[in-house]
Protein backbone atom coordinates (compact mmCIF):
# COMPACT_ATOMS: atom_id res chain seq x y z
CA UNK A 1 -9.42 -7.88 -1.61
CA UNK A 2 -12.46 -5.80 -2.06
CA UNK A 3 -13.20 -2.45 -0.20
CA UNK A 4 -10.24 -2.55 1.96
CA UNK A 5 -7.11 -2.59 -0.11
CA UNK A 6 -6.92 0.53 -1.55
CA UNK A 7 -4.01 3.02 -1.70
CA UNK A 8 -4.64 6.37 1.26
CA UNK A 9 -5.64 8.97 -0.47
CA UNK A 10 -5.20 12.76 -0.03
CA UNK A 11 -2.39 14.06 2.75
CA UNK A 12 -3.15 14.65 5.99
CA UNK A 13 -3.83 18.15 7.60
CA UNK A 14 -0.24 18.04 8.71
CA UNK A 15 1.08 17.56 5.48
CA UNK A 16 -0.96 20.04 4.54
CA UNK A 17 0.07 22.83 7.04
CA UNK A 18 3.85 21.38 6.17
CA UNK A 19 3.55 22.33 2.34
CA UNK A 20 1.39 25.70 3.70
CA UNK A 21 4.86 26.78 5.87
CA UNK A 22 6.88 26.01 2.91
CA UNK A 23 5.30 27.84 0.51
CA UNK A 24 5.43 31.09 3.18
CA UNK A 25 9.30 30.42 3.03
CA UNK A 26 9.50 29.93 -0.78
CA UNK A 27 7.49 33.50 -0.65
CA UNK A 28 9.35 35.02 2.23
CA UNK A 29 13.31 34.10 0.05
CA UNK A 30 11.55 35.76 -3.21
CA UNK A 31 10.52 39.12 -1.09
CA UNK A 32 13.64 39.74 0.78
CA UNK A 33 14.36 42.44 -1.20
CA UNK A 34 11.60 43.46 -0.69
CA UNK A 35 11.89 44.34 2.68
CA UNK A 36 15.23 46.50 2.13
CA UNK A 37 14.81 50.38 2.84
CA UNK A 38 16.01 53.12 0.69
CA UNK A 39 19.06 54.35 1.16
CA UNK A 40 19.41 57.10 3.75
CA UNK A 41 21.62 59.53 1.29
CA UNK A 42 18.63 58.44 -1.91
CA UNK A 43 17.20 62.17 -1.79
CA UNK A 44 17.57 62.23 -5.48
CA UNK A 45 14.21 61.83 -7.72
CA UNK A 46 15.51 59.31 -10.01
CA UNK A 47 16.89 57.18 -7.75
CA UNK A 48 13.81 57.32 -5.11
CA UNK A 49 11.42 55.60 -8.51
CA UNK A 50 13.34 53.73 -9.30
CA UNK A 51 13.52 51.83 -5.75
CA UNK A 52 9.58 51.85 -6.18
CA UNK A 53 9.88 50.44 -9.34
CA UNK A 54 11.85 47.92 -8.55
CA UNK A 55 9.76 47.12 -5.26
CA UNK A 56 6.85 46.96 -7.69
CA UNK A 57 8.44 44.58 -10.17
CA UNK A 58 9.10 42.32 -6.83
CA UNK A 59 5.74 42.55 -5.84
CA UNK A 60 4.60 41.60 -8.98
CA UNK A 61 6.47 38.21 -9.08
CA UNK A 62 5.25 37.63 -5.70
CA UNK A 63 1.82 37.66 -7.15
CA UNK A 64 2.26 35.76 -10.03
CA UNK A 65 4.15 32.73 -7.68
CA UNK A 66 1.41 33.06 -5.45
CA UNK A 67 -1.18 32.54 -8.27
CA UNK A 68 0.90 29.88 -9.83
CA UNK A 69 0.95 28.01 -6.53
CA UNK A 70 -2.72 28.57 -5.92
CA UNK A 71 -3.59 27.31 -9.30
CA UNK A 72 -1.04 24.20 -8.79
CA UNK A 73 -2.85 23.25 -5.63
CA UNK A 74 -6.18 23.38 -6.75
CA UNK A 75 -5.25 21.12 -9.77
CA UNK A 76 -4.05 18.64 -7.29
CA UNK A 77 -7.32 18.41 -5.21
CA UNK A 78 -8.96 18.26 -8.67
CA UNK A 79 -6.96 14.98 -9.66
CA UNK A 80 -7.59 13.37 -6.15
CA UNK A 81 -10.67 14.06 -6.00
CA UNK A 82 -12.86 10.85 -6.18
CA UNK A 83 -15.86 10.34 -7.77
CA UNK A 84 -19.05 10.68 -5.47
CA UNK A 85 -21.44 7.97 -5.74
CA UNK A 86 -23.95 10.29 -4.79
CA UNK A 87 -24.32 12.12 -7.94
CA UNK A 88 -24.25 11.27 -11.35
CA UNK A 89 -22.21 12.06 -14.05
CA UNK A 90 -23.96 15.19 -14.85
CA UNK A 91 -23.10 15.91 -11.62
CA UNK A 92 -26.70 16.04 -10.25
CA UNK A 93 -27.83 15.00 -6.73
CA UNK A 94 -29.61 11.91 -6.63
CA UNK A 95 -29.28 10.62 -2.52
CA UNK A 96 -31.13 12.28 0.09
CA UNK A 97 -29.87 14.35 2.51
CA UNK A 98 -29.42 12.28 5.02
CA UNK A 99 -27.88 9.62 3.19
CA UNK A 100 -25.38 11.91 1.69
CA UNK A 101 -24.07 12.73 5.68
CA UNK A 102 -24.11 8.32 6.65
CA UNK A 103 -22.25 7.89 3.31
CA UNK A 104 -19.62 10.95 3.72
CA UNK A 105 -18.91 9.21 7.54
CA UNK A 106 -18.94 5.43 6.27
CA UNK A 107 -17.36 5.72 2.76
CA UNK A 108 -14.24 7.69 4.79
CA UNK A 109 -10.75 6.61 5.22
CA UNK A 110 -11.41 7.69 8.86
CA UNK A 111 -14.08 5.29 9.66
CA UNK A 112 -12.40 2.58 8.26
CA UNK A 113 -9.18 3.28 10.33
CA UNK A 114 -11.43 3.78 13.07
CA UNK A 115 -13.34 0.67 12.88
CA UNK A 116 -10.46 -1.45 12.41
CA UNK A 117 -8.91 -0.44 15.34
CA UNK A 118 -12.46 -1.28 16.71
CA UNK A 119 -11.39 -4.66 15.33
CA UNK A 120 -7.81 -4.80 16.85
CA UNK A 121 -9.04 -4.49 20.36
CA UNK A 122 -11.49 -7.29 20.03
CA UNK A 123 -9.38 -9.67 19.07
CA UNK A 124 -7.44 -8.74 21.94
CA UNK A 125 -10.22 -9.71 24.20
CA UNK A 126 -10.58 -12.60 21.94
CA UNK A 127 -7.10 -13.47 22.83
CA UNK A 128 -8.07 -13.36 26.11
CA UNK A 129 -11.08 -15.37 26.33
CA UNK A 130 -9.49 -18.44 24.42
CA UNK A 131 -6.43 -18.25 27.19
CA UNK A 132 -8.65 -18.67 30.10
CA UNK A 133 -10.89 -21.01 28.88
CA UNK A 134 -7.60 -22.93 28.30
CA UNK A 135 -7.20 -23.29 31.78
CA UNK A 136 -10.38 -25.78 31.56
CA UNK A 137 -8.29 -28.56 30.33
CA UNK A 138 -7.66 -31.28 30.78
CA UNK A 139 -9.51 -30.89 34.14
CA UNK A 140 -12.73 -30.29 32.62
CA UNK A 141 -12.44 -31.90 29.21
CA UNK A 142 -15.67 -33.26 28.45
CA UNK A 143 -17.70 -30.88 30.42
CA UNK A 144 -16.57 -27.24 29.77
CA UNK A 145 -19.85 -25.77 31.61
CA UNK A 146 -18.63 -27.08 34.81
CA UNK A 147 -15.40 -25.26 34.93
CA UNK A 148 -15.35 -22.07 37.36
CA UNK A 149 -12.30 -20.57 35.06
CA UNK A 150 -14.86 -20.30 31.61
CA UNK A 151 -14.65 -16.96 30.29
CA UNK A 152 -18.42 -17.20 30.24
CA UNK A 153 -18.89 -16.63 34.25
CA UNK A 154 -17.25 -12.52 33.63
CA UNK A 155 -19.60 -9.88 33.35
CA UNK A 156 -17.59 -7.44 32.39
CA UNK A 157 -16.16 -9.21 29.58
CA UNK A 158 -19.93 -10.03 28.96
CA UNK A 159 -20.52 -5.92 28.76
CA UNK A 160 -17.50 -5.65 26.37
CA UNK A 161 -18.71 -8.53 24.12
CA UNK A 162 -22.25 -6.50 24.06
CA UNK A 163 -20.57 -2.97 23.06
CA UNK A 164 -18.63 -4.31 20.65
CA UNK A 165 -21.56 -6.47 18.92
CA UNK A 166 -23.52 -3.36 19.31
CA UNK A 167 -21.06 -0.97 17.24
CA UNK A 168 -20.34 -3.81 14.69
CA UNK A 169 -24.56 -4.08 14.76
CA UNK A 170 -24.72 -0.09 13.95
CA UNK A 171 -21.54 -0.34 11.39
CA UNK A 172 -23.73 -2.85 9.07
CA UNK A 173 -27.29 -0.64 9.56
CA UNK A 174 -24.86 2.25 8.31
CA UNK A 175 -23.40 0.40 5.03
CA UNK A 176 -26.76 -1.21 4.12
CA UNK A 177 -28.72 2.31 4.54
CA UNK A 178 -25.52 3.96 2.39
CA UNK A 179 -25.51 0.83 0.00
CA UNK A 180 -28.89 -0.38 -0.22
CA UNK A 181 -28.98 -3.20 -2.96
CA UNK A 182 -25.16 -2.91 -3.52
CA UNK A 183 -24.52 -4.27 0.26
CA UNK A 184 -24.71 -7.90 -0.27
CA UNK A 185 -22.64 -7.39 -3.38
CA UNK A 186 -19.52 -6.99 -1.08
CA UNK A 187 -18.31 -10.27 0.26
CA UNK A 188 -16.97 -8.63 3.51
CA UNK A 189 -20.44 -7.11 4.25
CA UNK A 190 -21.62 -10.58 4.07
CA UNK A 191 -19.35 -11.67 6.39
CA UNK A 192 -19.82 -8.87 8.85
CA UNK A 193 -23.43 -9.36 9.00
CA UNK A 194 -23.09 -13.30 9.45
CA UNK A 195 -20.85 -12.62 12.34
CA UNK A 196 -23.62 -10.28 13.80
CA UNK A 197 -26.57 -12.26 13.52
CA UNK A 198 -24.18 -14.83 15.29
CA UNK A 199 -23.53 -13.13 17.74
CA UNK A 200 -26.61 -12.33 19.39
CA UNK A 201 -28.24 -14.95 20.41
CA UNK A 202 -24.78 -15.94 21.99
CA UNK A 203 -24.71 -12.64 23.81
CA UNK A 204 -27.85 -12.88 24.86
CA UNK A 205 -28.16 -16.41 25.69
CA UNK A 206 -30.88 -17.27 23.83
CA UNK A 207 -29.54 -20.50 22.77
CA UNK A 208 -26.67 -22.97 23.67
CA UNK A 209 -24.70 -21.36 20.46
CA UNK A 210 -21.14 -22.56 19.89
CA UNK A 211 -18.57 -20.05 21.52
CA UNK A 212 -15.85 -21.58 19.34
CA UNK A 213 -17.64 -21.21 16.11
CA UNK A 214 -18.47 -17.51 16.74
CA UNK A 215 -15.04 -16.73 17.95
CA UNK A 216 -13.88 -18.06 14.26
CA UNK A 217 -16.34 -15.95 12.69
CA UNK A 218 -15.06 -12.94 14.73
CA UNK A 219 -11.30 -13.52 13.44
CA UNK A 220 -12.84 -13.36 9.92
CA UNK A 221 -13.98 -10.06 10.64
CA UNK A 222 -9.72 -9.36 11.54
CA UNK A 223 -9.09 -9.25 8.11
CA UNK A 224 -10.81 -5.50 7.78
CA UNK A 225 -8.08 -4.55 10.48
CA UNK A 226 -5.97 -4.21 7.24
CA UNK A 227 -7.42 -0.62 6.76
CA UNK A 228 -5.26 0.18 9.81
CA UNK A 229 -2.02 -1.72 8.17
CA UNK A 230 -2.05 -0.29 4.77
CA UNK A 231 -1.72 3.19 5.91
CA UNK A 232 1.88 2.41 5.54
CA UNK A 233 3.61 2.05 2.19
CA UNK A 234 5.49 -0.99 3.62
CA UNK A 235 3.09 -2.88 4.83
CA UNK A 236 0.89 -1.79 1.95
CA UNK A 237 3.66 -3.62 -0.26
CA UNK A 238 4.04 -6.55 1.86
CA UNK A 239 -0.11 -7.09 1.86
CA UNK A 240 -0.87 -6.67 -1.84
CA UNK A 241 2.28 -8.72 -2.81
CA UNK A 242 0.87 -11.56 0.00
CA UNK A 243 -2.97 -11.55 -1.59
CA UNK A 244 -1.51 -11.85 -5.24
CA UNK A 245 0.60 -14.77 -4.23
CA UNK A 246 -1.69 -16.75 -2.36
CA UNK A 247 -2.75 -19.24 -5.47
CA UNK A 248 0.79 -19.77 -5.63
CA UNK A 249 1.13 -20.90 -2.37
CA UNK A 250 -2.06 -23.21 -2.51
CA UNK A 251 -0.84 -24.66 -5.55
CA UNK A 252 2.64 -25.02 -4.51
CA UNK A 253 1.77 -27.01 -1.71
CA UNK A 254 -0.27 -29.20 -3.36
CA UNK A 255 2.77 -29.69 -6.06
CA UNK A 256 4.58 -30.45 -2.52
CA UNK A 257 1.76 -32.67 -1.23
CA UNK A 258 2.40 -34.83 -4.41
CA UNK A 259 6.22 -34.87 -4.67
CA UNK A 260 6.01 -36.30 -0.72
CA UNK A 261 3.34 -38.74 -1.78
CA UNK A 262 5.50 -39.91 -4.92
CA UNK A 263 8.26 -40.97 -2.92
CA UNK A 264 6.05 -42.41 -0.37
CA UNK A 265 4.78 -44.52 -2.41
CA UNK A 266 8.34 -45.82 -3.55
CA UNK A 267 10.24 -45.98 0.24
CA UNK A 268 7.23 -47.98 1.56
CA UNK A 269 7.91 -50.42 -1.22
CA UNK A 270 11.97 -49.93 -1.26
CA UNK A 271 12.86 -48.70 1.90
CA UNK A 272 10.08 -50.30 4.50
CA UNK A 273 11.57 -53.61 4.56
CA UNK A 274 15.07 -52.93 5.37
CA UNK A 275 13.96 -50.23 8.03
CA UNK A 276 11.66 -52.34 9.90
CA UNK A 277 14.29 -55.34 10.82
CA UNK A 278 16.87 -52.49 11.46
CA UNK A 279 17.16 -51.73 15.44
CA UNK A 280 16.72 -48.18 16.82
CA UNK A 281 17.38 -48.60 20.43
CA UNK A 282 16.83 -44.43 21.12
CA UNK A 283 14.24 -43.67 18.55
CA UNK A 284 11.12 -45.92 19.34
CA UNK A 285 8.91 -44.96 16.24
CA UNK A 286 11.89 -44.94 13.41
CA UNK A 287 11.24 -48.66 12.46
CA UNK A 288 7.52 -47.83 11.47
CA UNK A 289 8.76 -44.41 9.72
CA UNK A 290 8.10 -46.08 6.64
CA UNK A 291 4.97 -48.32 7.74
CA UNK A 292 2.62 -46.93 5.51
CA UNK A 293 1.65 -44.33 3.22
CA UNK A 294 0.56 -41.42 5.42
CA UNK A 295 3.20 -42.67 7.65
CA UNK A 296 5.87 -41.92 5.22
CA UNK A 297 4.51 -39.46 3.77
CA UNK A 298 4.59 -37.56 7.14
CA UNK A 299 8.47 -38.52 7.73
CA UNK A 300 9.34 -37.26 4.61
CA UNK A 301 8.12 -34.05 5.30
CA UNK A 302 9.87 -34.30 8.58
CA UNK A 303 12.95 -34.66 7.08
CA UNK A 304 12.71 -33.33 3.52
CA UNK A 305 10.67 -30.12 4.47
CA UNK A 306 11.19 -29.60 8.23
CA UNK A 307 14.96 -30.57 8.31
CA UNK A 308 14.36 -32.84 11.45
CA UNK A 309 15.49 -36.24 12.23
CA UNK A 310 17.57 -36.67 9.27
CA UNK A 311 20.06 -38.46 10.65
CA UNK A 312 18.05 -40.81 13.29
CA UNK A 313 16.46 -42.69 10.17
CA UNK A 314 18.68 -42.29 7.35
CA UNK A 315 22.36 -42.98 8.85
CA UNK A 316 21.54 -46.51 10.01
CA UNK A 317 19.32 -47.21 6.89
CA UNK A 318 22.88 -46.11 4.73
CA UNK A 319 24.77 -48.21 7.16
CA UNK A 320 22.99 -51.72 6.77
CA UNK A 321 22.48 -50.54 2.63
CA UNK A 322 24.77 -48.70 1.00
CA UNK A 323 22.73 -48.80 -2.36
CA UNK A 324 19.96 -46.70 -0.27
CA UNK A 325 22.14 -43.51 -0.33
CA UNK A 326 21.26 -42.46 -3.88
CA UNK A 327 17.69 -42.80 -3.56
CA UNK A 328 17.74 -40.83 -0.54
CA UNK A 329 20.09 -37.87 -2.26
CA UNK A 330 17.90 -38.05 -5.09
CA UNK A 331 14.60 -37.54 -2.78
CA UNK A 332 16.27 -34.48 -0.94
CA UNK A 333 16.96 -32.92 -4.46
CA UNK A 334 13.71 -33.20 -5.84
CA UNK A 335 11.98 -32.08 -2.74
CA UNK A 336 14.20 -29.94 -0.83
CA UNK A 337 16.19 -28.45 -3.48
CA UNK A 338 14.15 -28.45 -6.39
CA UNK A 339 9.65 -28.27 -5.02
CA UNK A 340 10.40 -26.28 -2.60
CA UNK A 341 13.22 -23.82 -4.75
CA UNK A 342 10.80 -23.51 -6.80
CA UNK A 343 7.80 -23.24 -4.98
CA UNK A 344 9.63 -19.54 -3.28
CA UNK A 345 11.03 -18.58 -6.77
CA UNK A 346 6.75 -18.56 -8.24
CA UNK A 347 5.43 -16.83 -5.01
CA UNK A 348 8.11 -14.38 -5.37
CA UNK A 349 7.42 -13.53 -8.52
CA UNK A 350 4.22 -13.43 -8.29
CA UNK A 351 4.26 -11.51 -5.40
CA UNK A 352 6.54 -8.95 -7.62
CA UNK A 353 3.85 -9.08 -10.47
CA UNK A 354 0.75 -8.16 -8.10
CA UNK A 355 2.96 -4.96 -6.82
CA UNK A 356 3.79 -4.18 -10.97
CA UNK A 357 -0.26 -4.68 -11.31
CA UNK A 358 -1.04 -2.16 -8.54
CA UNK A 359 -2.27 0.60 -11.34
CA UNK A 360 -4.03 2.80 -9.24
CA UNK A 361 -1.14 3.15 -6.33
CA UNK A 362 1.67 3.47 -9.40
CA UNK A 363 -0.53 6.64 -10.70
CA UNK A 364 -1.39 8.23 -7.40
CA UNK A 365 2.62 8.13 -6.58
CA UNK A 366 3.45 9.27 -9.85
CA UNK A 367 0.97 12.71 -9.09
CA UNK A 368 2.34 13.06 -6.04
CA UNK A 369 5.84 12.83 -7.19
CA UNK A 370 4.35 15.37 -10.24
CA UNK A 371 2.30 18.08 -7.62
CA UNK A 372 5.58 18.20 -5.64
CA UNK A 373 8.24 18.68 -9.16
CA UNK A 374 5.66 21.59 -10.13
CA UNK A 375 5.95 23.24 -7.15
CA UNK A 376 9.72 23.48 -7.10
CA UNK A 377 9.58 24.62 -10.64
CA UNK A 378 7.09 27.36 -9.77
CA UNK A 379 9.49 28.47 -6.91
CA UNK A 380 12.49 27.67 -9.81
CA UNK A 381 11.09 30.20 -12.17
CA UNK A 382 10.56 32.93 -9.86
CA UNK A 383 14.77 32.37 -9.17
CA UNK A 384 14.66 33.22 -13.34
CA UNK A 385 12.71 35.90 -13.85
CA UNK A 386 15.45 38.47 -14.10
CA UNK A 387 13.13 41.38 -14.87
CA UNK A 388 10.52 40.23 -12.21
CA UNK A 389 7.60 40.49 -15.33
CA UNK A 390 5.88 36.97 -13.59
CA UNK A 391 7.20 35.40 -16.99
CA UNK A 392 10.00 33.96 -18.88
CA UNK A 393 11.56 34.87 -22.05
CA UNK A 394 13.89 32.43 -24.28
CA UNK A 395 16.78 34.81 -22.97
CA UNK A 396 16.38 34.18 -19.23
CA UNK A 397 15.80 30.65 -19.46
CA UNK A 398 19.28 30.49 -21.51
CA UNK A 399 20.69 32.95 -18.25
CA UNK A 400 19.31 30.46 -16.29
CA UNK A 401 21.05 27.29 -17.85
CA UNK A 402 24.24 29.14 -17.97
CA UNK A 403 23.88 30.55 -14.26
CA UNK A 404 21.50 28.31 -12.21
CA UNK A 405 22.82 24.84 -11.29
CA UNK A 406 19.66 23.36 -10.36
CA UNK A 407 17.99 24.21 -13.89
CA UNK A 408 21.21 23.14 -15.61
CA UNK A 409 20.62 20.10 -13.67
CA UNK A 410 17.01 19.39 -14.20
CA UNK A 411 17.60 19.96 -18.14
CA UNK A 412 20.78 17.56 -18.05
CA UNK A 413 18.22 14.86 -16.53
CA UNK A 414 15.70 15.42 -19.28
CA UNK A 415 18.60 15.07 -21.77
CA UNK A 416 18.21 18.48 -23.01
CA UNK A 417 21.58 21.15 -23.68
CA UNK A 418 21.87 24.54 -23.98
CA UNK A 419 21.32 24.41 -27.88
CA UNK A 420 18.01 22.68 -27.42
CA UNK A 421 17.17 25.56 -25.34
CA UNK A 422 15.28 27.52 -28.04
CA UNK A 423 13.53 24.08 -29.19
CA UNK A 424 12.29 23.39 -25.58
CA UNK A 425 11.52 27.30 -25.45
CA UNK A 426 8.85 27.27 -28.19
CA UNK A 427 7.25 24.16 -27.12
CA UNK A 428 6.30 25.24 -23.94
CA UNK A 429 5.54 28.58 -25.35
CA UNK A 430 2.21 27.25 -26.30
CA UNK A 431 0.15 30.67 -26.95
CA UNK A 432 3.39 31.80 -29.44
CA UNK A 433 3.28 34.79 -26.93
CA UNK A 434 7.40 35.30 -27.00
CA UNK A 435 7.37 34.45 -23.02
CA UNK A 436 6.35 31.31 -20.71
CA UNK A 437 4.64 31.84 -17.89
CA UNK A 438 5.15 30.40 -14.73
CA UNK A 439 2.21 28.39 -15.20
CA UNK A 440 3.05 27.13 -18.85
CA UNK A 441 6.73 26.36 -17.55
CA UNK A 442 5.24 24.10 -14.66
CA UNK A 443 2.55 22.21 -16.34
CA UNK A 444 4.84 20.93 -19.02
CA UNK A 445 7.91 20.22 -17.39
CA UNK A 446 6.27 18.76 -14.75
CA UNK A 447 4.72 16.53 -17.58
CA UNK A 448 8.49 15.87 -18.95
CA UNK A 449 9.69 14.98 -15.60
CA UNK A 450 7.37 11.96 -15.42
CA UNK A 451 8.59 10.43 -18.82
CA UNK A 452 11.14 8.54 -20.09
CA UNK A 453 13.79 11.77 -21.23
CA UNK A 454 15.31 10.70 -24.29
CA UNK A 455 11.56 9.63 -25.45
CA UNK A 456 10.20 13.01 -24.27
CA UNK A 457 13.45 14.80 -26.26
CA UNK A 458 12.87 13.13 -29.40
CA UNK A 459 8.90 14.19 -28.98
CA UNK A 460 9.74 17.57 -28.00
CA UNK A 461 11.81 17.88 -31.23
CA UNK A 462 9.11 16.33 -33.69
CA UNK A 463 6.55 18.71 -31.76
CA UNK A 464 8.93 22.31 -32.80
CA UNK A 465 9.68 20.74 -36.68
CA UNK A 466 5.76 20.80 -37.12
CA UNK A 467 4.97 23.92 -35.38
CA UNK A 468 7.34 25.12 -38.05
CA UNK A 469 5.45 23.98 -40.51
């Protein structure tokens, strides 16, 4: 659906100050010792440096998880970062100035929200207007500019009308001066220009206009309101999974449409004559149920489809024909049981294969999901570092299987045991340096996280047999 069903993008600034107050506590739990005095009885020389040593050592894996974090972030914001339209891919300037400020306002997840709540409150005044000009009927049918009660006669809701054309007015100057040749290329942008041009002459009554035809083009313009629904992974779902199953639907009810016309065709010829002798003394239309072909074809889908009224036709019809009763059973199964069964069962699944299509949402998950696993294994490896050297060596990360739960646990997941320790060891050991920094660590086991383990095991082992080599 164009522009307006795509995925949010990069946190908020809450989130933001959130992962900001965690990474103080992640940094405040590695420098406890830190804080810790001397003892009071420590006047000995040797025992004095060595408490600066080891507050040195402590302040050295502070560093080294603070760079390790920094440099984690900053890869983040490098893979969310979108491309610009305004340079190209040389990275070179090519919109003016001014431009470059419209499109940095009107390309923004803000001004989308923004404007579709812009959207949301007129149709609320929409909602309004159509409820008291249907006060004018039946009264005034005929002659709606004689009624006192047209939502025409308020000036206020005039004013609103006017403000609201006005913004929509500035909103499409915006996008064409951003867009320029690419604006008519969007089918929305069509459609919100269309509904301004509309509009104005009706605002400013410089023609009769039809009220009711700009009021439909208005609830066109509704369907950007979505910008404001989508900012919820639910509803995000439930949209997509709607838009990719709407051919289903259209050509499920036309395979509906035909099953009701099908057996139309055969209870005007089977069923009409014993229905129209038969007397319905509380149901004055039942005789001509079957009068016709739209006329049976509409009964059937009161019965088959809507579940109504069953009964008032069909039990008398069984009662003065016995023989009817199959052919109705065998109507309700094909229609009610089997169209419509599976009708639900194809919009389902397509519904489920627009959601499994949804590329770009399944990869910005999966980097969010990967951002936050590389943070807890930065804060993981400073837990590791047993001689506080902002590094790990093959030894500490075999203390740390044998001693720390949650990287016995994390290994266990990738399928990985203590004697694949050394294996694992050398692969992330990528510079053949004898120790894995906290960087190194992160960047592939973040990887390994995201994969399929006993895939990324048998890799991992294929990778250390031709390193040997």
């Amino acid at each position: 659906m164009d522009h307006f069903l795509s995925w949010p993008g990069k946190g908020s600034g809450a989130e933001e100050s959130q992962k900001k107050e965690a990474e103080d506590t992640v940094f405040a739990s590695i420098t406890d010792v830190s804080a810790r005095q001397p003892p009071a009885n420590s006047s000995q020389v040797a025992t004095q440096l060595s408490w600066m040593g080891q507050q040195k050592r402590l302040s050295s894996r502070q560093q080294k998880l603070h760079h390790t974090l920094r440099q984690l972030q900053s890869m983040r914001y490098k893979m969310n970062d979108e491309a610009k339209p305004w340079m190209d891919s040389d990275g070179l300037i090519l919109w003016s100035k001014w431009r470059i400020r419209a499109a940095r306002v009107v390309l923004s997840q803000a001004f989308e929200s923004c404007m579709g709540l812009v959207i949301l409150i007129n149709f609320g005044f929409i909602v309004f207007e159509s409820d008291r000009d249907s006060k004018c009927y039946p009264d005034y049918a005929g002659r709606y500019d004689a009624c006192p009660q047209r939502s025409e006669l308020l000036e206020w809701l005039r004013l609103v009308n006017l403000t609201l054309l006005s913004v929509y007015t500035l909103e499409a100057l915006c996008r064409a001066f951003v867009e320029r040749s690419q604006y008519f290329c969007n089918r929305w942008n069509v459609v919100d220009l269309l509904a301004v041009l509309l509009g104005w002459p009706t605002v400013l009554s410089l023609g009769s206009g039809n009220l009711h035809l700009l009021r439909m083009v208005r609830f066109v313009r509704l369907i950007r309101a979505l910008r404001v629904i989508i900012s919820v992974p639910e509803l995000y779902l439930l949209v997509t999974g709607f838009s990719s199953s709407i051919k289903a639907i259209i050509f499920g009810s036309l395979l509906l449409v035909a099953a009701l016309v099908f057996w139309a065709v055969i209870a005007v010829e089977v069923l009409h004559p014993i229905i129209s002798v038969l007397p319905y003394p509380d149901c004055g239309n039942c005789s001509a149920g079957f009068s016709g072909i739209f006329a049976a074809t509409v009964t059937l889908f009161q019965q088959m489809v809507m579940g109504d009224a069953w009964g008032a036709i069909s039990l008398p019809l069984i009662e003065a024909a016995p023989w009817t009763f199959p052919v109705l059973f065998v109507m309700m199964m094909t229609v009610s049981l089997g169209a419509m069964n599976l009708i639900l069962a194809v919009i389902v699944e397509r519904a489920a294969q627009g959601r499994d299509k949804d590329q770009e949402r399944k990869i910005k998950q999966k980097e969010e999901e990967r951002s936050k696993n590389m943070i807890d294994l930065a804060v993981l490896c400073a837990t590791m570092d047993e001689d506080n050297s902002g590094s790990l060596s093959l030894v500490e990360m075999l203390h740390g299987y044998d001693r720390n739960e949650e990287f016995r646990k994390l290994m266990q997941v990738m399928d990985i045991k203590r004697d694949d320790m050394q294996t694992i060891f050398r692969v992330l050991d990528s510079d053949d340096s004898g120790e894995v920094s906290y960087f190194e660590f992160c960047q592939h086991l973040g990887s390994f996280l995201e994969r399929d383990p006993v895939v990324m095991h048998s890799l991992v082992k294929r990778a250390s047999r031709f390193r040997d080599c």
